[in-house]
Protein backbone atom coordinates (compact mmCIF):
# COMPACT_ATOMS: atom_id res chain seq x y z
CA UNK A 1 -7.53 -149.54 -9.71
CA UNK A 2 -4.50 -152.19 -10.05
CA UNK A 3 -7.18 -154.76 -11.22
CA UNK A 4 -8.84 -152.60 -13.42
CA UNK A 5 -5.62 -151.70 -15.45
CA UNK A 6 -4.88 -155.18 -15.26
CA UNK A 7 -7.69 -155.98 -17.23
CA UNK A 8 -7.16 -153.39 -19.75
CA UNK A 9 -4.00 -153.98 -20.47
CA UNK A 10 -4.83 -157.84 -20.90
CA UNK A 11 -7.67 -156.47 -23.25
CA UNK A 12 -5.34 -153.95 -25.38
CA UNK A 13 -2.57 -156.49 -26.00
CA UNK A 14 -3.51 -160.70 -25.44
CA UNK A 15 -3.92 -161.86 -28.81
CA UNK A 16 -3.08 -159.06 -30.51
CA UNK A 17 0.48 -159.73 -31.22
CA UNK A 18 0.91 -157.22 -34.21
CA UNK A 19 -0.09 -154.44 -32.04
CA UNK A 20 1.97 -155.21 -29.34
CA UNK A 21 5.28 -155.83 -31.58
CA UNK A 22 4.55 -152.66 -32.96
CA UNK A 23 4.00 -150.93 -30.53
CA UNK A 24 7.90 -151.94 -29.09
CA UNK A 25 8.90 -149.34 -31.49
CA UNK A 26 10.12 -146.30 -30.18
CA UNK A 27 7.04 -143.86 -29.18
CA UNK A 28 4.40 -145.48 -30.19
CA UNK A 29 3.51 -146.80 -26.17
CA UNK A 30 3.72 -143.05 -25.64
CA UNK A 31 1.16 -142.34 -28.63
CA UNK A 32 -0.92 -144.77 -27.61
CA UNK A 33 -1.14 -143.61 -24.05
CA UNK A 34 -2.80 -140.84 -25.10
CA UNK A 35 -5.49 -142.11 -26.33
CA UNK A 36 -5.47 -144.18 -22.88
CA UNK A 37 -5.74 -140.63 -21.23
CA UNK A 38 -8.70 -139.43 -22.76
CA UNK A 39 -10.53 -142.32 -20.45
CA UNK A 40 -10.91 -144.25 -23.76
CA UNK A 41 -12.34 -147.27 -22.67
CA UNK A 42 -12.50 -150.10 -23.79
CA UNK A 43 -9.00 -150.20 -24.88
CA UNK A 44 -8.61 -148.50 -28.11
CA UNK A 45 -7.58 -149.99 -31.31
CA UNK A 46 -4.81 -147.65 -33.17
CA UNK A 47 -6.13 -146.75 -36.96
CA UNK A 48 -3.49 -144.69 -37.57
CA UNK A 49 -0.22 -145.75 -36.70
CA UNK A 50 1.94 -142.77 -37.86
CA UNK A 51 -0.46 -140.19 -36.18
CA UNK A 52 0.01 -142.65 -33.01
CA UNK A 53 4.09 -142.12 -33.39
CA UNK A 54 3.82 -138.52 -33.70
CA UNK A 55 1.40 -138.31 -30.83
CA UNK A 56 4.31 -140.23 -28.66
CA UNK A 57 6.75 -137.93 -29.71
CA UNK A 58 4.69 -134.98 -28.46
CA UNK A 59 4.54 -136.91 -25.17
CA UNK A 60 8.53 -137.03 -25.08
CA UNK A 61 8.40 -133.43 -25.67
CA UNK A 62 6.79 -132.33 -22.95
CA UNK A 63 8.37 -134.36 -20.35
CA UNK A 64 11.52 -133.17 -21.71
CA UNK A 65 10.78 -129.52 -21.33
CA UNK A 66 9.74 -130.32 -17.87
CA UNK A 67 13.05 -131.49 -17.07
CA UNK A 68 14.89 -128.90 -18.85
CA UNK A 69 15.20 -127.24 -15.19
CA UNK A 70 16.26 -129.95 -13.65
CA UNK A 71 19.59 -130.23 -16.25
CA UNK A 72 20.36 -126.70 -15.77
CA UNK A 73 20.11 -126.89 -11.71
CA UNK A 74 22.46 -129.81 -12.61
CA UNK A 75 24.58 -127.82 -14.74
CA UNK A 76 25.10 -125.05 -12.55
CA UNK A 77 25.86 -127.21 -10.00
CA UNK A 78 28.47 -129.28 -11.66
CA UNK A 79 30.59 -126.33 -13.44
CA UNK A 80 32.22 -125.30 -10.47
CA UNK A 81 33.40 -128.11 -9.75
CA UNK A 82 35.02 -128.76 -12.44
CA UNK A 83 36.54 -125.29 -12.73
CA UNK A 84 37.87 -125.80 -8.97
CA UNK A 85 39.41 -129.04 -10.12
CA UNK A 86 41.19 -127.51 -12.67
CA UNK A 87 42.74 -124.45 -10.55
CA UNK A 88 43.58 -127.32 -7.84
CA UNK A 89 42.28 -124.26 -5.27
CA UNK A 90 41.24 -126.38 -1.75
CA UNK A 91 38.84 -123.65 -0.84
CA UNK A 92 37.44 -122.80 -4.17
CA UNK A 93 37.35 -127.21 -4.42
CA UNK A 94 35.54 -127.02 -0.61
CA UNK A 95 32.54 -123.95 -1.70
CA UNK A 96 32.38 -125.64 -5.56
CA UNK A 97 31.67 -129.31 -3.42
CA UNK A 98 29.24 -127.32 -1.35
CA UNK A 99 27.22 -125.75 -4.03
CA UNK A 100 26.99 -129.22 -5.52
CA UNK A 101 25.74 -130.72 -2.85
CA UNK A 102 23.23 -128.11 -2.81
CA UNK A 103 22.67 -128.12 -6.39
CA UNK A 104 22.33 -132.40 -6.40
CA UNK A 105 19.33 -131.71 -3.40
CA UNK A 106 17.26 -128.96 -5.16
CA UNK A 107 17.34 -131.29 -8.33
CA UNK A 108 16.46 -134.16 -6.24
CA UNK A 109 13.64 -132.29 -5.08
CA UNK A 110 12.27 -130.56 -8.08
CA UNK A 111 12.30 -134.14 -10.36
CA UNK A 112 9.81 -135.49 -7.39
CA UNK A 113 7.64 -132.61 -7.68
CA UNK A 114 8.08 -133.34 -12.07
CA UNK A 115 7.08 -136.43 -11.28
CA UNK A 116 4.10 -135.90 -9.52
CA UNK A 117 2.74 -132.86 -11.66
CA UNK A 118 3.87 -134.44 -14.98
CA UNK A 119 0.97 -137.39 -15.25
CA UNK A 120 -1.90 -134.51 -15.13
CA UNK A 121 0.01 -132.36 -16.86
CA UNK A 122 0.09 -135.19 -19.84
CA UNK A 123 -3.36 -136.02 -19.36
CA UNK A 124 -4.34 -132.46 -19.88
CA UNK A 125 -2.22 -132.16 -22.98
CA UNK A 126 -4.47 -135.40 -24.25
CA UNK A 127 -7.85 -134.00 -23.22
CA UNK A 128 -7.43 -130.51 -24.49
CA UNK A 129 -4.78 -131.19 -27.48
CA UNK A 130 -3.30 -128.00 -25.99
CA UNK A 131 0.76 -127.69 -25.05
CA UNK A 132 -0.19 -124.68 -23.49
CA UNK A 133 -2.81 -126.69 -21.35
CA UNK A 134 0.10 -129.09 -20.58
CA UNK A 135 1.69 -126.34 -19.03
CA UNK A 136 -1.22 -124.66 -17.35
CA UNK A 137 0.77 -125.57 -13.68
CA UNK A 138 -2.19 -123.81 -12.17
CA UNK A 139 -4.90 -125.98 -13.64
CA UNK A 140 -2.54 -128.97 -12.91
CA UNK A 141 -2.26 -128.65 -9.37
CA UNK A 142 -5.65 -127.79 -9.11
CA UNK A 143 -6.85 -131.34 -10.46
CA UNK A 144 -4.35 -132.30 -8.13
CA UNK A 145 -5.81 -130.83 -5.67
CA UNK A 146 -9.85 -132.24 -6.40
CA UNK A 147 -8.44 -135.71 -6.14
CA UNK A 148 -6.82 -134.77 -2.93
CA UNK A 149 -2.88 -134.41 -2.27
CA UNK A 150 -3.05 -137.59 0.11
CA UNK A 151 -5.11 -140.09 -1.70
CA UNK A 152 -2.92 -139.01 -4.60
CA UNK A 153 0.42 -139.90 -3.09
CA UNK A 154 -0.97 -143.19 -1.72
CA UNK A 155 -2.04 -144.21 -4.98
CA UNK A 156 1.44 -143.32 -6.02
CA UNK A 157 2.71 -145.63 -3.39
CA UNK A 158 0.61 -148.33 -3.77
CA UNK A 159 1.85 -147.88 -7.71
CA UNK A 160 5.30 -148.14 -6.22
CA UNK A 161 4.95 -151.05 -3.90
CA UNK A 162 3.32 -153.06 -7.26
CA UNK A 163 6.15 -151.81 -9.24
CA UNK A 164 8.81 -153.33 -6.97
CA UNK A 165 6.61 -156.77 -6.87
CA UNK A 166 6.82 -156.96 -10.21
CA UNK A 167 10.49 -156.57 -10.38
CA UNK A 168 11.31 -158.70 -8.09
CA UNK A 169 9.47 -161.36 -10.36
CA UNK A 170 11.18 -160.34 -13.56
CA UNK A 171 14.74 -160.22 -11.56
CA UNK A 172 14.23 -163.66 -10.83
CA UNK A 173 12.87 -164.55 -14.21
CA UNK A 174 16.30 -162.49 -15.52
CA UNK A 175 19.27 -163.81 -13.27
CA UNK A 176 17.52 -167.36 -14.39
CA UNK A 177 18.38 -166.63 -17.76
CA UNK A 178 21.48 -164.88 -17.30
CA UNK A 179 23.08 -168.44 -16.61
CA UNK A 180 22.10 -169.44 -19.78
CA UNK A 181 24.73 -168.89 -22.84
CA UNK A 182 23.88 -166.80 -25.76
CA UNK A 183 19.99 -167.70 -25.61
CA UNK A 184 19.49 -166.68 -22.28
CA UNK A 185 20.99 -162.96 -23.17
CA UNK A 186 18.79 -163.07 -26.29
CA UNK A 187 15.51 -163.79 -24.02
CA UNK A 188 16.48 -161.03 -21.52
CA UNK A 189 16.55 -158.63 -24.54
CA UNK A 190 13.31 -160.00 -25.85
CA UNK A 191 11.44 -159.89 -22.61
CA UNK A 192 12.49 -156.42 -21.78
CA UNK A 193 11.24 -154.98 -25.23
CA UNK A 194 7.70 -157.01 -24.84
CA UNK A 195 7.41 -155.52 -21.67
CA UNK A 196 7.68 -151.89 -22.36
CA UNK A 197 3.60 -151.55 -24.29
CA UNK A 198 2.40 -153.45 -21.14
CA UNK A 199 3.92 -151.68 -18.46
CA UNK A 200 3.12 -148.11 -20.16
CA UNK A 201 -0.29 -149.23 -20.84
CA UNK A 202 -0.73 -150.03 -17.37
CA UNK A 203 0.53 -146.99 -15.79
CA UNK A 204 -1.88 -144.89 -18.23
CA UNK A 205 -4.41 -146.83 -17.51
CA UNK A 206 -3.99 -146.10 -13.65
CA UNK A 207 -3.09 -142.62 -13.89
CA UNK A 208 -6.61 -141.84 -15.95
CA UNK A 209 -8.55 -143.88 -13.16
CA UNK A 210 -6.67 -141.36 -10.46
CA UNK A 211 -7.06 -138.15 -12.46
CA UNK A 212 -11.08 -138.99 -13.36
CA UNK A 213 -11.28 -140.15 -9.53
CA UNK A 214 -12.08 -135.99 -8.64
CA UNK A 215 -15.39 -136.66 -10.61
């Protein structure tokens, strides 16, 4: 699966440098991902760049309203706080810290379960063109479950483990040029934007192969 969106990526971006300029801007990665989720294959060209940026932002949407729990857990949590601050109470400072710590855990917890729903749910969204179907939690963890919980979340951490490779090589590549006046800063800035189409193309690329792996 790593070599295979290897590949595609290489085949959706080298030599194509207009495309993958463009496709810096922001949300068109996240448009073009979803043609990547509808197991599009080879890599797709993009005909219609403004449809592709709207696309993206329909993306954002969603994964915003799927954190939109997550900031109001967060909320909750922090409020007191601050309120207990301001009286200068110890006990009402002492419950308030408690309820934040609780608070801090439960939003821990629910933005790893986000993360693991939200790929299917997107792919869903791209397959059907439905929000509803992007919401359908039922239908989501049920896809989940037909690839299998486990082979799921070792995919995930085999994602991971490539992920932190990777960064380790750009780190290097980046304190490198961090030593270097002026140019160095402006090739840090540069690399980091022509990295963003690869690295989402990549991750939709895998996350199709995992969803279509229940067939």
């Amino acid at each position: 699966m790593l070599g295979d969106s290897f590949e595609y990526t290489k085949e959706a971006l080298m030599e194509k440098w207009v495309k993958w300029i463009l496709l810096i801007i922001p949300f068109m990665t996240h448009g073009y991902a979803l043609e990547i989720f509808k197991a599009t294959k080879p890599a797709p060209e993009i005909n219609d760049w403004v449809a592709n940026f709207i696309n993206g932002i329909k993306l954002f949407i969603i994964a915003i309203v799927y954190f939109i729990p997550v900031i109001i857990i967060g909320v909750i949590a922090v409020l007191p706080v601050v309120g207990a601050a301001i009286t200068g109470d110890s006990s009402a400072i002492a419950a308030a810290g408690l309820l934040f710590l609780v608070g801090m855990l439960v939003c821990v917890l629910l933005t790893i379960l986000i993360y693991l729903i939200i790929p299917f749910a997107l792919i869903r969204f791209a397959r059907t063109e439905s929000f509803g179907e992007a919401f359908n939690f039922g239908a989501v963890l049920a896809s989940i479950g037909k690839v299998g919980w486990i082979s799921y979340i070792i995919a995930l951490i085999v994602l991971f483990i490539a992920a932190i490779v990777f960064s380790i090589v750009i780190g290097i590549v980046m304190t490198i040029l961090m030593f270097i006046p002026i140019l160095g800063w402006l090739l840090m800035l540069i690399i980091e934007l022509l990295l963003i189409p690869p690295v989402g193309i990549f991750c939709a690329r895998y996350f199709t192969q995992i969803y279509d792996s229940a067939a």
